[in-house]
N, C-alpha and C. Protein backbone atom coordinates (compact mmCIF):
# COMPACT_ATOMS: atom_id res chain seq x y z
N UNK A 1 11.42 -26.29 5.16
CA UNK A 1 10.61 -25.40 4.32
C UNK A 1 11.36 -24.09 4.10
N UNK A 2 11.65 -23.67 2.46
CA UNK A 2 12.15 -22.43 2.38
C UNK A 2 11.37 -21.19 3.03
N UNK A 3 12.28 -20.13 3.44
CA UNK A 3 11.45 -18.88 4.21
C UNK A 3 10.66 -18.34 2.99
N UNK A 4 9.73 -17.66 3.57
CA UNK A 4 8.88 -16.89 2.40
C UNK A 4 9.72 -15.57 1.84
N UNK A 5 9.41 -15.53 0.95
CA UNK A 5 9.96 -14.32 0.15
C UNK A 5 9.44 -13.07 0.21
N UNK A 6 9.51 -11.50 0.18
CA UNK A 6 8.92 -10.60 0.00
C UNK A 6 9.14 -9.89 -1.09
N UNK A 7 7.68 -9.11 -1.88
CA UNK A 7 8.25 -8.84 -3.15
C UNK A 7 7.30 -7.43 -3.02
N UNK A 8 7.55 -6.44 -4.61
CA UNK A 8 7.57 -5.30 -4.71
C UNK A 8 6.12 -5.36 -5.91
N UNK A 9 5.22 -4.91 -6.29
CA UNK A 9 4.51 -5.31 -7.58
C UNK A 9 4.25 -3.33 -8.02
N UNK A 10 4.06 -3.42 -9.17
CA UNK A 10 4.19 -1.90 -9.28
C UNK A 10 2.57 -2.28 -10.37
N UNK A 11 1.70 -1.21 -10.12
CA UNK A 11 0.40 -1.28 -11.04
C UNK A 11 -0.43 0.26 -10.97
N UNK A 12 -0.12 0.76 -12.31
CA UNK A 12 -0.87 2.08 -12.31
C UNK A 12 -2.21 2.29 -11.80
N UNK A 13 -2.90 2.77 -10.44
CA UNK A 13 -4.10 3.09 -10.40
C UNK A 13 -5.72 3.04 -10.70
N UNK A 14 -5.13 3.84 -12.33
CA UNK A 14 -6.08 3.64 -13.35
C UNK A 14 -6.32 2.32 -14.03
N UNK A 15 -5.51 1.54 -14.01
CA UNK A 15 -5.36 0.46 -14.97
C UNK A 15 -5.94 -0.68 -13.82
N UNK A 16 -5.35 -1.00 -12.31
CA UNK A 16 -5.51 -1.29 -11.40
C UNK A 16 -5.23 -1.38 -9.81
N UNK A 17 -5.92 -0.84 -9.32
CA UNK A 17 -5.94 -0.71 -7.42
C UNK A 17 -6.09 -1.51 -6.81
N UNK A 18 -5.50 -0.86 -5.60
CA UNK A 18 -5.49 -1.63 -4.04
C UNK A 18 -6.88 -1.47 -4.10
N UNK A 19 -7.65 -0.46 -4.40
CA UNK A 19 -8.92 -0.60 -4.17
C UNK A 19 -9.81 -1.90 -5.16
N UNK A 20 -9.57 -1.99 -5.93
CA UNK A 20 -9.79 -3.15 -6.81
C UNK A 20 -9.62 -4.36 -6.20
N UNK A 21 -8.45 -4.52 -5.84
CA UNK A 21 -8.28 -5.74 -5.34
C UNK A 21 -9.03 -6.45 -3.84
N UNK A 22 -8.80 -4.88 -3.41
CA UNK A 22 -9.63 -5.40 -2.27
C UNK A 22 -11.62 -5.79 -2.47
N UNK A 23 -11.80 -5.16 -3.46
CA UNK A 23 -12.90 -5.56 -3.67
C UNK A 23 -13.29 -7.21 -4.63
N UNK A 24 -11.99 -7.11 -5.70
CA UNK A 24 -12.19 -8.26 -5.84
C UNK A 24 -11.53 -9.62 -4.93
N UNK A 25 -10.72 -9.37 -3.82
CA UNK A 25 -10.30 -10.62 -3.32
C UNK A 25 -9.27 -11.12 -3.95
N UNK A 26 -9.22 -11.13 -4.85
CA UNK A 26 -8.13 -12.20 -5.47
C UNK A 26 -8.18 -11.42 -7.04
N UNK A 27 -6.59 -11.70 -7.88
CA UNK A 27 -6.35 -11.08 -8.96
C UNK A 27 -5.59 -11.96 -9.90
N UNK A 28 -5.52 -12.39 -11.02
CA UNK A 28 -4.60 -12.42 -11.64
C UNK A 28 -3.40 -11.47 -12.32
N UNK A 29 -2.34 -11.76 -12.07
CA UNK A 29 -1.13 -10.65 -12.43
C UNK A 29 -0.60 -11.00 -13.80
N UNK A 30 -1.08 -10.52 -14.85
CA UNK A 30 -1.11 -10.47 -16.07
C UNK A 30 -0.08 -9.65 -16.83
N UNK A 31 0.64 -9.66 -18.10
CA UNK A 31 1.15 -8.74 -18.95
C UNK A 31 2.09 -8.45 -18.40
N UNK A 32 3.03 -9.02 -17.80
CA UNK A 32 4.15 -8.65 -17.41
C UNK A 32 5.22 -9.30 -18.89
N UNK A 33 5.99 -8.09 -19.35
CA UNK A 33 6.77 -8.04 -20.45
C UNK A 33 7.94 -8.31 -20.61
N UNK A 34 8.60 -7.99 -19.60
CA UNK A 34 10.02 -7.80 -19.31
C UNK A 34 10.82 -9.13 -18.59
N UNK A 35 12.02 -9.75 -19.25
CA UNK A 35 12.25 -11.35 -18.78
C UNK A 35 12.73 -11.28 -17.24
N UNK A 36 13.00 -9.84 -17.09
CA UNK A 36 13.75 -9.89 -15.17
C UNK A 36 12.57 -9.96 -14.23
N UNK A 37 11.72 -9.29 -14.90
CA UNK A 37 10.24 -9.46 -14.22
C UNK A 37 9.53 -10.77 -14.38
N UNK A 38 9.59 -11.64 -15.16
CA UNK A 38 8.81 -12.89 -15.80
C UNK A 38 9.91 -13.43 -14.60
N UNK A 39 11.15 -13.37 -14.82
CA UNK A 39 11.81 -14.90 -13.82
C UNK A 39 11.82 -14.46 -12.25
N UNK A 40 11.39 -12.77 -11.78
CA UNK A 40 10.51 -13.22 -10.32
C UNK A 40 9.49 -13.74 -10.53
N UNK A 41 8.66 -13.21 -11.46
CA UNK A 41 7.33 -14.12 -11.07
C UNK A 41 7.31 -15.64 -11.05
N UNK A 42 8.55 -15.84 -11.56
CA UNK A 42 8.75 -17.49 -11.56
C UNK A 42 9.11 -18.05 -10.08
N UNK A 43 9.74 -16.83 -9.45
CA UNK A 43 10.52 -17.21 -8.39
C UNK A 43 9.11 -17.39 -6.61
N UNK A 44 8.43 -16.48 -7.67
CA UNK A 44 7.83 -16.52 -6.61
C UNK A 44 6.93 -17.76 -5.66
N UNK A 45 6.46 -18.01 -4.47
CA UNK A 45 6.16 -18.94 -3.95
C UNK A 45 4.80 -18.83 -3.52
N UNK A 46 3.70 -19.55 -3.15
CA UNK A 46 2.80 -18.98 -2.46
C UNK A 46 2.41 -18.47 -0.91
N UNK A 47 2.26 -17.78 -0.23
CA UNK A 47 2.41 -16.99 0.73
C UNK A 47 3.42 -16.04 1.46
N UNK A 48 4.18 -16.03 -0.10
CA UNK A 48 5.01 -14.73 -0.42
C UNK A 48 4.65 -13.63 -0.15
N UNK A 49 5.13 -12.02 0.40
CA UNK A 49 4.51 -11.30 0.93
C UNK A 49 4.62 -10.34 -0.50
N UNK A 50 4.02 -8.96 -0.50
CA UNK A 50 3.75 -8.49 -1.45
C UNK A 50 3.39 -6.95 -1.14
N UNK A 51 4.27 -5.52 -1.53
CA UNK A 51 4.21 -4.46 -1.38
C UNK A 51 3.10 -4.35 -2.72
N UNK A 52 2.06 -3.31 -2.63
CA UNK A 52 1.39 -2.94 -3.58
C UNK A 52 1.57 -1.66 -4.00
N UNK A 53 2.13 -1.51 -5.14
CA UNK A 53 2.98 -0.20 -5.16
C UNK A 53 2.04 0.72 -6.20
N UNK A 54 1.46 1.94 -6.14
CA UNK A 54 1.18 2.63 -7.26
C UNK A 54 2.02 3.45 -7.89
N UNK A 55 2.04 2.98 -8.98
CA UNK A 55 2.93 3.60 -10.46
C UNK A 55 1.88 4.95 -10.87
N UNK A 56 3.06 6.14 -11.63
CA UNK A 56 2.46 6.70 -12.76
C UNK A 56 0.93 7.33 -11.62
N UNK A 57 1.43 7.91 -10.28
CA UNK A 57 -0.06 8.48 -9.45
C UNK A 57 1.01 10.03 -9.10
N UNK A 58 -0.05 10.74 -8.29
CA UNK A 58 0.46 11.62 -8.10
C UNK A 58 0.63 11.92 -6.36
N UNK A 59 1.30 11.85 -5.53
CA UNK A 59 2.73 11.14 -5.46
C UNK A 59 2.73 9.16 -5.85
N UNK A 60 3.43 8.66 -6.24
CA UNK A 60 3.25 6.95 -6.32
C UNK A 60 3.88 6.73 -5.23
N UNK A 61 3.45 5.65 -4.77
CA UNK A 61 3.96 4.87 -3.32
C UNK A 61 3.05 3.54 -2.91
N UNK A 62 3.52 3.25 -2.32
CA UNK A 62 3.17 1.86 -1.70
C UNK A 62 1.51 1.82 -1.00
N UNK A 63 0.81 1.13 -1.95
CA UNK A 63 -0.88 1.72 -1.01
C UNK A 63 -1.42 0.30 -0.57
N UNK A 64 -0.84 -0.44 0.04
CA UNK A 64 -0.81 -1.86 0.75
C UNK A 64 -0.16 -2.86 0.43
N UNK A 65 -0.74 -4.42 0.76
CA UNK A 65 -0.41 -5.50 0.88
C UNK A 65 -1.11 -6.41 -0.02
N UNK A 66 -0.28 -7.46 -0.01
CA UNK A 66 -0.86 -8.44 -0.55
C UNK A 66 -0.24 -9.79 -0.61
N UNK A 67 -0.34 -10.84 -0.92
CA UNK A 67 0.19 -12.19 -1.24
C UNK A 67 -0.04 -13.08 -2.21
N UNK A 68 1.02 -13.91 -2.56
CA UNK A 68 0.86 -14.91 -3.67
C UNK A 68 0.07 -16.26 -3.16
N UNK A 69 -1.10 -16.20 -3.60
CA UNK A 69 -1.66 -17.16 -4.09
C UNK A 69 -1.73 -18.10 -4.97
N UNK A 70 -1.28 -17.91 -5.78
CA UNK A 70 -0.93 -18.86 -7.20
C UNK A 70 0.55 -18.58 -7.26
N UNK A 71 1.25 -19.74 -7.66
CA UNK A 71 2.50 -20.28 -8.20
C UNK A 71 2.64 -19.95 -9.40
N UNK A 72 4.00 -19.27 -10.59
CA UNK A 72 3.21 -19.24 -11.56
C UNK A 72 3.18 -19.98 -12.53
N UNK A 73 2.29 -19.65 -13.41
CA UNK A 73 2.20 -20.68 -14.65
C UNK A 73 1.77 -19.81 -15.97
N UNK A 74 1.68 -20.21 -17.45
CA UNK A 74 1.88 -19.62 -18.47
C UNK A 74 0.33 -18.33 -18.69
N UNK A 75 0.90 -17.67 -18.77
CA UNK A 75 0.04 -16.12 -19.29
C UNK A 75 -0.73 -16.66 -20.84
N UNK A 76 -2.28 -16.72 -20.45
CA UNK A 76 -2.97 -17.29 -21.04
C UNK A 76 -3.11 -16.05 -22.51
N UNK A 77 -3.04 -14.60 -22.18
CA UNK A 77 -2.77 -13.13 -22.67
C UNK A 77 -2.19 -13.40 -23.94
N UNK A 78 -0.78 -14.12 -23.83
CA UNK A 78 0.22 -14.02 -24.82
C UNK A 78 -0.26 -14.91 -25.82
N UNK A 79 -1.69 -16.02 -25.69
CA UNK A 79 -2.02 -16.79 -26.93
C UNK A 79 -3.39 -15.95 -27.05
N UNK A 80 -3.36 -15.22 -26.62
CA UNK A 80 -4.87 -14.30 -27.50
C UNK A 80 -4.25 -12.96 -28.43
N UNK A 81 -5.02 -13.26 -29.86
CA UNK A 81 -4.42 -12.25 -30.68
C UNK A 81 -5.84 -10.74 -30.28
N UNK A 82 -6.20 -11.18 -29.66
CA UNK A 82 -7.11 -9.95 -29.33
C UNK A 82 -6.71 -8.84 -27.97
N UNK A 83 -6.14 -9.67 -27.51
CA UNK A 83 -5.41 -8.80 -26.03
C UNK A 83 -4.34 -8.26 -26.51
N UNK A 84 -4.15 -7.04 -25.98
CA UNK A 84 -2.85 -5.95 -25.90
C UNK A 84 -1.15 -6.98 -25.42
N UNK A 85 -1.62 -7.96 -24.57
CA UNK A 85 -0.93 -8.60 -24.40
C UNK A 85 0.36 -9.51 -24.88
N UNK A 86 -0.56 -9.96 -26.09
CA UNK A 86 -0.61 -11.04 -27.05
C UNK A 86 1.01 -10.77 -28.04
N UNK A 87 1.74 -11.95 -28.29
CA UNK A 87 2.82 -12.08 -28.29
C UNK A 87 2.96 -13.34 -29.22
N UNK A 88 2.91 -13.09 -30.55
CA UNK A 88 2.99 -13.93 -31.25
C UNK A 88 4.41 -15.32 -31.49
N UNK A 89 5.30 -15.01 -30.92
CA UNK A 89 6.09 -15.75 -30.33
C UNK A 89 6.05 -16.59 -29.51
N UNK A 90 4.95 -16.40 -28.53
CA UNK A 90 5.04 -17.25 -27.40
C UNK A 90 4.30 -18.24 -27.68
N UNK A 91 4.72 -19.70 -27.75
CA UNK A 91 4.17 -20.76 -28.36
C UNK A 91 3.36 -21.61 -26.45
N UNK A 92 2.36 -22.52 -27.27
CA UNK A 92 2.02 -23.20 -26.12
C UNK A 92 2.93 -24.19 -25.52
N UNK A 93 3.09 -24.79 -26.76
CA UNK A 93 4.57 -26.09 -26.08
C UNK A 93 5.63 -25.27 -24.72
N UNK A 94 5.81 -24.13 -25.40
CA UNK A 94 6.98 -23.51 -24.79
C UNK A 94 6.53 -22.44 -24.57
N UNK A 95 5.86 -21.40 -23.63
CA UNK A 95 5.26 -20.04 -23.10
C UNK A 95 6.53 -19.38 -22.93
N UNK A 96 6.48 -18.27 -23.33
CA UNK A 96 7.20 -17.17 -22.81
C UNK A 96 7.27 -16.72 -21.69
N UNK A 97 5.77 -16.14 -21.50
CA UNK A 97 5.58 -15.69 -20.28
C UNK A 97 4.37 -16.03 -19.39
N UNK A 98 4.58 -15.39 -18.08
CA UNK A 98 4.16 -16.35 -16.63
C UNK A 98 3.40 -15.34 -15.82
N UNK A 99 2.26 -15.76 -14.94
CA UNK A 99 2.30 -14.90 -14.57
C UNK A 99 1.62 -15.50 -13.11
N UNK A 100 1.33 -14.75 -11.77
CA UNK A 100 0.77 -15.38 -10.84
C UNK A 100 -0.67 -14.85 -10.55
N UNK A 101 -0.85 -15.46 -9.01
CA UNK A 101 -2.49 -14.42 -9.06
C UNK A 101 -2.15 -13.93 -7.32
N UNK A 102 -2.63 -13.11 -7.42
CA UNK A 102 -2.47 -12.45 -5.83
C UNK A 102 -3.67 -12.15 -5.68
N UNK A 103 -3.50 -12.22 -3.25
CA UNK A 103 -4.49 -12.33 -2.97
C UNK A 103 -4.36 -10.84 -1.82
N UNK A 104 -6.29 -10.62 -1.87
CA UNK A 104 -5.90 -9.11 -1.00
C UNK A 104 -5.51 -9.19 0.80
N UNK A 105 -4.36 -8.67 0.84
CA UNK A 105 -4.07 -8.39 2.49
C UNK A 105 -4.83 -6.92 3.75
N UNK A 106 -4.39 -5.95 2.85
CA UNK A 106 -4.78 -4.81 3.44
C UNK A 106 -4.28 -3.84 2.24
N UNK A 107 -5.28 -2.74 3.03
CA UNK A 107 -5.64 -1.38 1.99
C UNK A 107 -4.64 -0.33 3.15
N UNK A 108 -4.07 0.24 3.00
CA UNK A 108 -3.38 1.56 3.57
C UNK A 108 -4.47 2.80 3.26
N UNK A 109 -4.74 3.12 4.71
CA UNK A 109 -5.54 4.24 4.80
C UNK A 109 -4.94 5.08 3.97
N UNK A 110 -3.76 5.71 4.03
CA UNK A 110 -3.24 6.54 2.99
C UNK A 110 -1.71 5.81 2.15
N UNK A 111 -1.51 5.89 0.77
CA UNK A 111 -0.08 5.07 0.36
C UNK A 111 0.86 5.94 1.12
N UNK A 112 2.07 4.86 1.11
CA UNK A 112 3.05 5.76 1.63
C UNK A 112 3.99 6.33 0.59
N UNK A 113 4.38 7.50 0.44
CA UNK A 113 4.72 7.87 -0.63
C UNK A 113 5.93 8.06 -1.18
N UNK A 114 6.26 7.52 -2.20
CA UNK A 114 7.78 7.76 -2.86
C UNK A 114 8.63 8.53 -2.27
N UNK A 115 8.68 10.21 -1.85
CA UNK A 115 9.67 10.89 -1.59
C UNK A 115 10.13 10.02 0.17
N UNK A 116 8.80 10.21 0.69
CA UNK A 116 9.19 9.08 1.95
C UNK A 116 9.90 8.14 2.15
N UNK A 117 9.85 7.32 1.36
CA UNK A 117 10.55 6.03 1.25
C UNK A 117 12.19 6.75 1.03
N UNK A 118 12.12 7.45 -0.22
CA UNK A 118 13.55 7.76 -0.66
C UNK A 118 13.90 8.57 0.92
N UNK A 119 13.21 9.27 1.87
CA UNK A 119 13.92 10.07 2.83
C UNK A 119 14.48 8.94 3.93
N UNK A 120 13.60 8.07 4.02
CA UNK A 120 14.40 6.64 5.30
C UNK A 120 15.44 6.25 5.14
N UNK A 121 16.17 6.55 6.16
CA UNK A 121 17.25 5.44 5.89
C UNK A 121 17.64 4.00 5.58
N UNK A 122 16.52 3.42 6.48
CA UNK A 122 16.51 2.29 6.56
C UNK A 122 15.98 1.94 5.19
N UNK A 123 15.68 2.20 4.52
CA UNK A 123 15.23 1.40 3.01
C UNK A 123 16.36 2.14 1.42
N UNK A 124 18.05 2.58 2.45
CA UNK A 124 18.60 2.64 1.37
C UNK A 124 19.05 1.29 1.09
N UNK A 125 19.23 1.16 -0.18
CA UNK A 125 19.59 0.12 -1.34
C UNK A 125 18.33 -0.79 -1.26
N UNK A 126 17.09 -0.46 -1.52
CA UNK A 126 16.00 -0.72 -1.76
C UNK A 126 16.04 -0.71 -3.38
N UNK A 127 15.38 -1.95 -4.21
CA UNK A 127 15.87 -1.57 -5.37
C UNK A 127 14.60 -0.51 -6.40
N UNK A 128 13.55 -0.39 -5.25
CA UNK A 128 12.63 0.93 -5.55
C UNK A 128 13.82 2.31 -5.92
N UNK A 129 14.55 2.55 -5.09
CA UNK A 129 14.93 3.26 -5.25
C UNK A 129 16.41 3.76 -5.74
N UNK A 130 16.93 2.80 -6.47
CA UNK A 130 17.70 2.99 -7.37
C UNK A 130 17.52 3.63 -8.44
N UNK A 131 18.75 4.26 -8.91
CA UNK A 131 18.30 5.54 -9.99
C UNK A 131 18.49 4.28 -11.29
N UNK A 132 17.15 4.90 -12.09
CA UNK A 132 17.30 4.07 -12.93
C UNK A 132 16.47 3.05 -13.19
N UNK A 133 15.90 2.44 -11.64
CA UNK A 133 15.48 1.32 -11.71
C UNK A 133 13.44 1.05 -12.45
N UNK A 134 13.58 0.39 -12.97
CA UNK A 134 12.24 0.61 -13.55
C UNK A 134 10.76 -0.76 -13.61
N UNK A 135 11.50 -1.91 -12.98
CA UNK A 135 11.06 -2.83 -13.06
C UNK A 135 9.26 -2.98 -12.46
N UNK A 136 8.62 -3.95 -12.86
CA UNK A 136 7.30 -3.94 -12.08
C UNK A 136 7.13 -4.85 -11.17
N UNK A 137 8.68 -5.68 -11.57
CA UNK A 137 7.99 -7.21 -10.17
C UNK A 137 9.45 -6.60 -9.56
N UNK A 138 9.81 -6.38 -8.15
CA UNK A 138 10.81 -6.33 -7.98
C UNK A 138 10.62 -6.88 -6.37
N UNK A 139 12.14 -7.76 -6.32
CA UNK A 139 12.12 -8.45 -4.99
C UNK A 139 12.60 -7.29 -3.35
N UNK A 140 11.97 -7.37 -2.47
CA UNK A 140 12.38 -6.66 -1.24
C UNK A 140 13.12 -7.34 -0.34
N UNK A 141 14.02 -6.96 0.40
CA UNK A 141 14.25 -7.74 1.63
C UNK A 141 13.18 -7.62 2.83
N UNK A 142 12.90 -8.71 3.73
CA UNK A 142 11.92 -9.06 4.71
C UNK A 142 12.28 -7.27 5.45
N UNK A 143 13.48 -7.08 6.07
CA UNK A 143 13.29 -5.79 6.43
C UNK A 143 13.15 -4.72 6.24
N UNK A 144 12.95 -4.14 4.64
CA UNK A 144 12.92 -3.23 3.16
C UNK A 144 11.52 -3.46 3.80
N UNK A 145 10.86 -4.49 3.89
CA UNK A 145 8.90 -4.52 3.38
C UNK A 145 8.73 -4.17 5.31
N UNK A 146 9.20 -4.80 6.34
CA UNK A 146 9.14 -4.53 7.35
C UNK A 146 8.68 -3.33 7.31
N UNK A 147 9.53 -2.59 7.29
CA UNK A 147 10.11 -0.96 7.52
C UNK A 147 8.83 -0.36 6.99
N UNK A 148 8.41 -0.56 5.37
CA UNK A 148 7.55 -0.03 4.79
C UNK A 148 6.10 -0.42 5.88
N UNK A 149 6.04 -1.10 6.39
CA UNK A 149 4.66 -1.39 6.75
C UNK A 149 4.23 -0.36 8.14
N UNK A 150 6.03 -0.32 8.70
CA UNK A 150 5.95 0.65 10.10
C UNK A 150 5.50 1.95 9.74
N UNK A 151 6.16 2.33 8.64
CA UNK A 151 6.00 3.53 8.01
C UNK A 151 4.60 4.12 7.83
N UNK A 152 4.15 3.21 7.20
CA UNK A 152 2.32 3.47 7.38
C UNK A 152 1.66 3.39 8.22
N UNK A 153 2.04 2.16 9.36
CA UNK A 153 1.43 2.14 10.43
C UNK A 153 1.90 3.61 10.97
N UNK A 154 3.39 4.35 11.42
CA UNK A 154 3.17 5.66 11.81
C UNK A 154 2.62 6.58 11.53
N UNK A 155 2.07 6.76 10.22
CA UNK A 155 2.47 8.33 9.87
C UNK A 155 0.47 8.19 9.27
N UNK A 156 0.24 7.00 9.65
CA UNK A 156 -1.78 7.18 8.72
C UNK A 156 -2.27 6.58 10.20
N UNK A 157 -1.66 5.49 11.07
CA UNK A 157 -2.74 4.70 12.19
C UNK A 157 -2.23 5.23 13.39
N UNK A 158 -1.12 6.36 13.08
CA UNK A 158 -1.07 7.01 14.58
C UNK A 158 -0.02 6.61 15.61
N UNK A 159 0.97 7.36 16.11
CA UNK A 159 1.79 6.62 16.63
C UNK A 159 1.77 6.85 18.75
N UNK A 160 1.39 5.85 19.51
CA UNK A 160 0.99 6.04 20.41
C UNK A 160 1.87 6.96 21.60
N UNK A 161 1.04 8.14 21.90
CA UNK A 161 1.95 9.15 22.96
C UNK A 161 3.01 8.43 23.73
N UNK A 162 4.05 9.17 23.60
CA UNK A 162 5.35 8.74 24.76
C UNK A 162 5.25 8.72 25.95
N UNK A 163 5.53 7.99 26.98
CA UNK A 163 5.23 8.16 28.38
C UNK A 163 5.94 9.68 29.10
N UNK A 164 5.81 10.02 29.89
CA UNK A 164 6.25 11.15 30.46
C UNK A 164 7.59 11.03 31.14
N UNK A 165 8.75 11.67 31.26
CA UNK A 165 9.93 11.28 31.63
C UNK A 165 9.89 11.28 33.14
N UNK A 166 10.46 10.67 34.06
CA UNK A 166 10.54 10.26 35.15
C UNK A 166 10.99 11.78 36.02
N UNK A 167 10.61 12.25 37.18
CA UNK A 167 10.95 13.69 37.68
C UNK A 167 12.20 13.41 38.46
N UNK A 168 13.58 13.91 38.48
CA UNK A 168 14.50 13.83 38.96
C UNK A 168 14.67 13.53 40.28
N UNK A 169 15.35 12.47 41.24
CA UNK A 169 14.96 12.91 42.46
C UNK A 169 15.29 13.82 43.47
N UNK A 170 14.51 14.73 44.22
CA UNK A 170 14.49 15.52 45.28
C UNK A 170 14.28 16.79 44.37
N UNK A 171 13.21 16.45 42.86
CA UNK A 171 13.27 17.83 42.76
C UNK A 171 11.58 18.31 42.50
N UNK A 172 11.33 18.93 42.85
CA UNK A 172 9.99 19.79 43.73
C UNK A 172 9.08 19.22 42.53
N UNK A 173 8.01 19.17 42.46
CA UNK A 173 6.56 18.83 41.58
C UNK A 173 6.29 19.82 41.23
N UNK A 174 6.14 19.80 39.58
CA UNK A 174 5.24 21.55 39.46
C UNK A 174 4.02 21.78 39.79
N UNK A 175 3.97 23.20 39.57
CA UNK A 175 2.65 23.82 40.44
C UNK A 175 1.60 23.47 39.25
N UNK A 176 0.64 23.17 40.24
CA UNK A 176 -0.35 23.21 39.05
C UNK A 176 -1.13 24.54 39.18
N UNK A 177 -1.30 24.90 37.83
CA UNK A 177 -2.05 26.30 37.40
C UNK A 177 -3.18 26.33 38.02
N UNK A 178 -4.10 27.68 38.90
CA UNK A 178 -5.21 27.99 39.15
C UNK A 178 -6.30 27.74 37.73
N UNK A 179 -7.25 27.33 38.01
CA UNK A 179 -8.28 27.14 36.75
C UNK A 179 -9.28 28.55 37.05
N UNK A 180 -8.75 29.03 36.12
CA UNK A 180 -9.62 30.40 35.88
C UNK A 180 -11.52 30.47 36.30
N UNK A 181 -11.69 31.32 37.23
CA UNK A 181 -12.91 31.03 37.42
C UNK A 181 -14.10 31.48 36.44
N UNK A 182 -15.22 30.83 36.07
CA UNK A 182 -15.50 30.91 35.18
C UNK A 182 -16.96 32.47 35.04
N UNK A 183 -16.81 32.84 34.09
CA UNK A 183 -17.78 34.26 34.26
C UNK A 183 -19.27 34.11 34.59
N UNK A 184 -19.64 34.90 35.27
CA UNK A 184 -21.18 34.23 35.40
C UNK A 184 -21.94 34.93 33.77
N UNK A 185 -23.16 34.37 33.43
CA UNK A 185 -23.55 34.38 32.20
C UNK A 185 -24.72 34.47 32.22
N UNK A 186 -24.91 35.84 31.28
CA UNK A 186 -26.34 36.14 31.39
C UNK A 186 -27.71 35.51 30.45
N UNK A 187 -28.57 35.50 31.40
CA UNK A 187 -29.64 34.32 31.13
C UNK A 187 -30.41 35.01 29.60
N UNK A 188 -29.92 34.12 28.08
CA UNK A 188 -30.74 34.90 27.45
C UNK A 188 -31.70 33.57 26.98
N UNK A 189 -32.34 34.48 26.44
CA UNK A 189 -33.88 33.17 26.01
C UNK A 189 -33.29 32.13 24.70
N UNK A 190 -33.58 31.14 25.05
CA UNK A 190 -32.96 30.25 23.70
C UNK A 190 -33.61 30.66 22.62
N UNK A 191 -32.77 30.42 21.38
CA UNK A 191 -33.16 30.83 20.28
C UNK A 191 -33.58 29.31 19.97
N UNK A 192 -34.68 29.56 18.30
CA UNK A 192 -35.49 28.35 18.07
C UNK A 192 -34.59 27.61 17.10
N UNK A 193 -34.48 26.09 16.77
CA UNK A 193 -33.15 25.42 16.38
C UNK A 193 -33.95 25.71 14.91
N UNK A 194 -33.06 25.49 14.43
CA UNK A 194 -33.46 25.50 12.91
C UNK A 194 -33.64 24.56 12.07
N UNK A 195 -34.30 23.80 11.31
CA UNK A 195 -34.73 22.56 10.75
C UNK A 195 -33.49 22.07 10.09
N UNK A 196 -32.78 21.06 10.34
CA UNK A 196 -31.55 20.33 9.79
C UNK A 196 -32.38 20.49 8.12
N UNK A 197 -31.39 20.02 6.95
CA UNK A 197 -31.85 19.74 5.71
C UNK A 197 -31.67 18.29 5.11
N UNK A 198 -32.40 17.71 4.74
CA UNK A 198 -31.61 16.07 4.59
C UNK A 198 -30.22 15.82 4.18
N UNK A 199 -29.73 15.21 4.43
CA UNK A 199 -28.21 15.01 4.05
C UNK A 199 -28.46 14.58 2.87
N UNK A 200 -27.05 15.07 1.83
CA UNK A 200 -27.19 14.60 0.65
C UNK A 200 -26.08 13.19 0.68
N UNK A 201 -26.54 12.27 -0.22
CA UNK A 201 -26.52 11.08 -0.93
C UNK A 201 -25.07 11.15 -1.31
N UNK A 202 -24.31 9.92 -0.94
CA UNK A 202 -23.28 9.98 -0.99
C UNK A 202 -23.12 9.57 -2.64
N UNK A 203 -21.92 9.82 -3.77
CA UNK A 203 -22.07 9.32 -4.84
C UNK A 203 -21.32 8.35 -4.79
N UNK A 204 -21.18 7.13 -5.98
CA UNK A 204 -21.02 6.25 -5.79
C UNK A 204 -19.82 6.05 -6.65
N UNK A 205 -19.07 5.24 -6.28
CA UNK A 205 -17.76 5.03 -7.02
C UNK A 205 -17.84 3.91 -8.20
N UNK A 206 -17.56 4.74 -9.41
CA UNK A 206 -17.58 3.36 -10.76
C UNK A 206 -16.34 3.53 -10.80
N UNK A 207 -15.90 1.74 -11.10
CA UNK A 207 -14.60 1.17 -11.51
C UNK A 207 -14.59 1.41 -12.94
N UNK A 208 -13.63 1.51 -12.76
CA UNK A 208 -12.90 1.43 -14.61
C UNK A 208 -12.29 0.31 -14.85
């Protein structure tokens, strides 16, 4: 069995989210234009791994995971003359273009963000970050997407305290500090609590 592949998907925010996806579960990956982008999506396999990248945000960066679920097959888009999509060239006998469907992995408490990525070392010659580079399907190496995932796990889920370094031997224990004794405190009459106010109503988030 070939190894699984890891890949890059780039999707403006507004248009569509990690938050989206995670609510819908599963997506079709539609309107992809460009033939370097159409022949990953060809390449791709199912349980392929999948950076979820936001485009066109303010900072853009990587705001989770995801995977291929669908293999792909012809972009139903390019035979509708009513979709933005739609591509009068692309015949049924012979489709132009392809597209897959992905499924939701995880949401990143916070994305990790572009200048970040560009500051690691470990993710130079990432093809995110090539000057120039502009693509929306773009392939990662297993340790490119690795890296990215540590990255978030450090810097949003916390990275666990270091143990304490070992005390040299034969050399003395520090002192521990006197704990300040505490002032005695004069007895005043409690004051009366004041009536909480109901909490207000959280508002509710509409999709676009």
């Amino acid at each position: 069995m070939a190894p699984k592949r890891c890949w890059l998907l780039k999707s403006e925010p507004a248009s569509y989210s990690i938050e989206m996806l995670e609510e819908d579960g599963r997506t079709t990956w539609e309107g992809v234009r460009n033939y370097q982008a159409r022949n990953f999506l060809r390449e791709m396999k199912v349980g392929d791994r999948v950076l979820f990248y936001h485009s066109n945000a303010e900072p853009p960066g990587v705001a989770g995971l995801a995977q291929v679920v669908h293999e792909a097959y012809p972009d139903p888009f390019a035979f509708d003359p009513a979709s933005k999509y739609f591509d009068p060239d692309s015949k049924t006998d012979d489709p132009r273009w392809s597209m897959v469907d992905l499924g939701f992995v995880e949401r990143f408490d916070e994305p990790v963000p572009l200048p970040v990525l560009r500051a690691d070392p470990a993710l130079e010659g990432m093809e995110l970050l090539r000057k120039g580079s502009r693509l929306s399907v773009q392939p990662v190496t297993e340790r490119q997407y690795d890296r990215v995932v540590q990255l978030a796990r450090e810097r949003f889920a916390g990275i666990p305290a270091a143990a304490p370094k070992p005390r040299a031997r034969g050399a003395a224990a520090p002192k521990a500090k006197a704990k300040p004794q505490a002032k005695a405190k004069a007895v005043t009459k409690p004051k009366a609590r004041a009536t909480k106010s109901a909490p207000k109503s959280k508002p509710t988030r509409t999709r676009k």
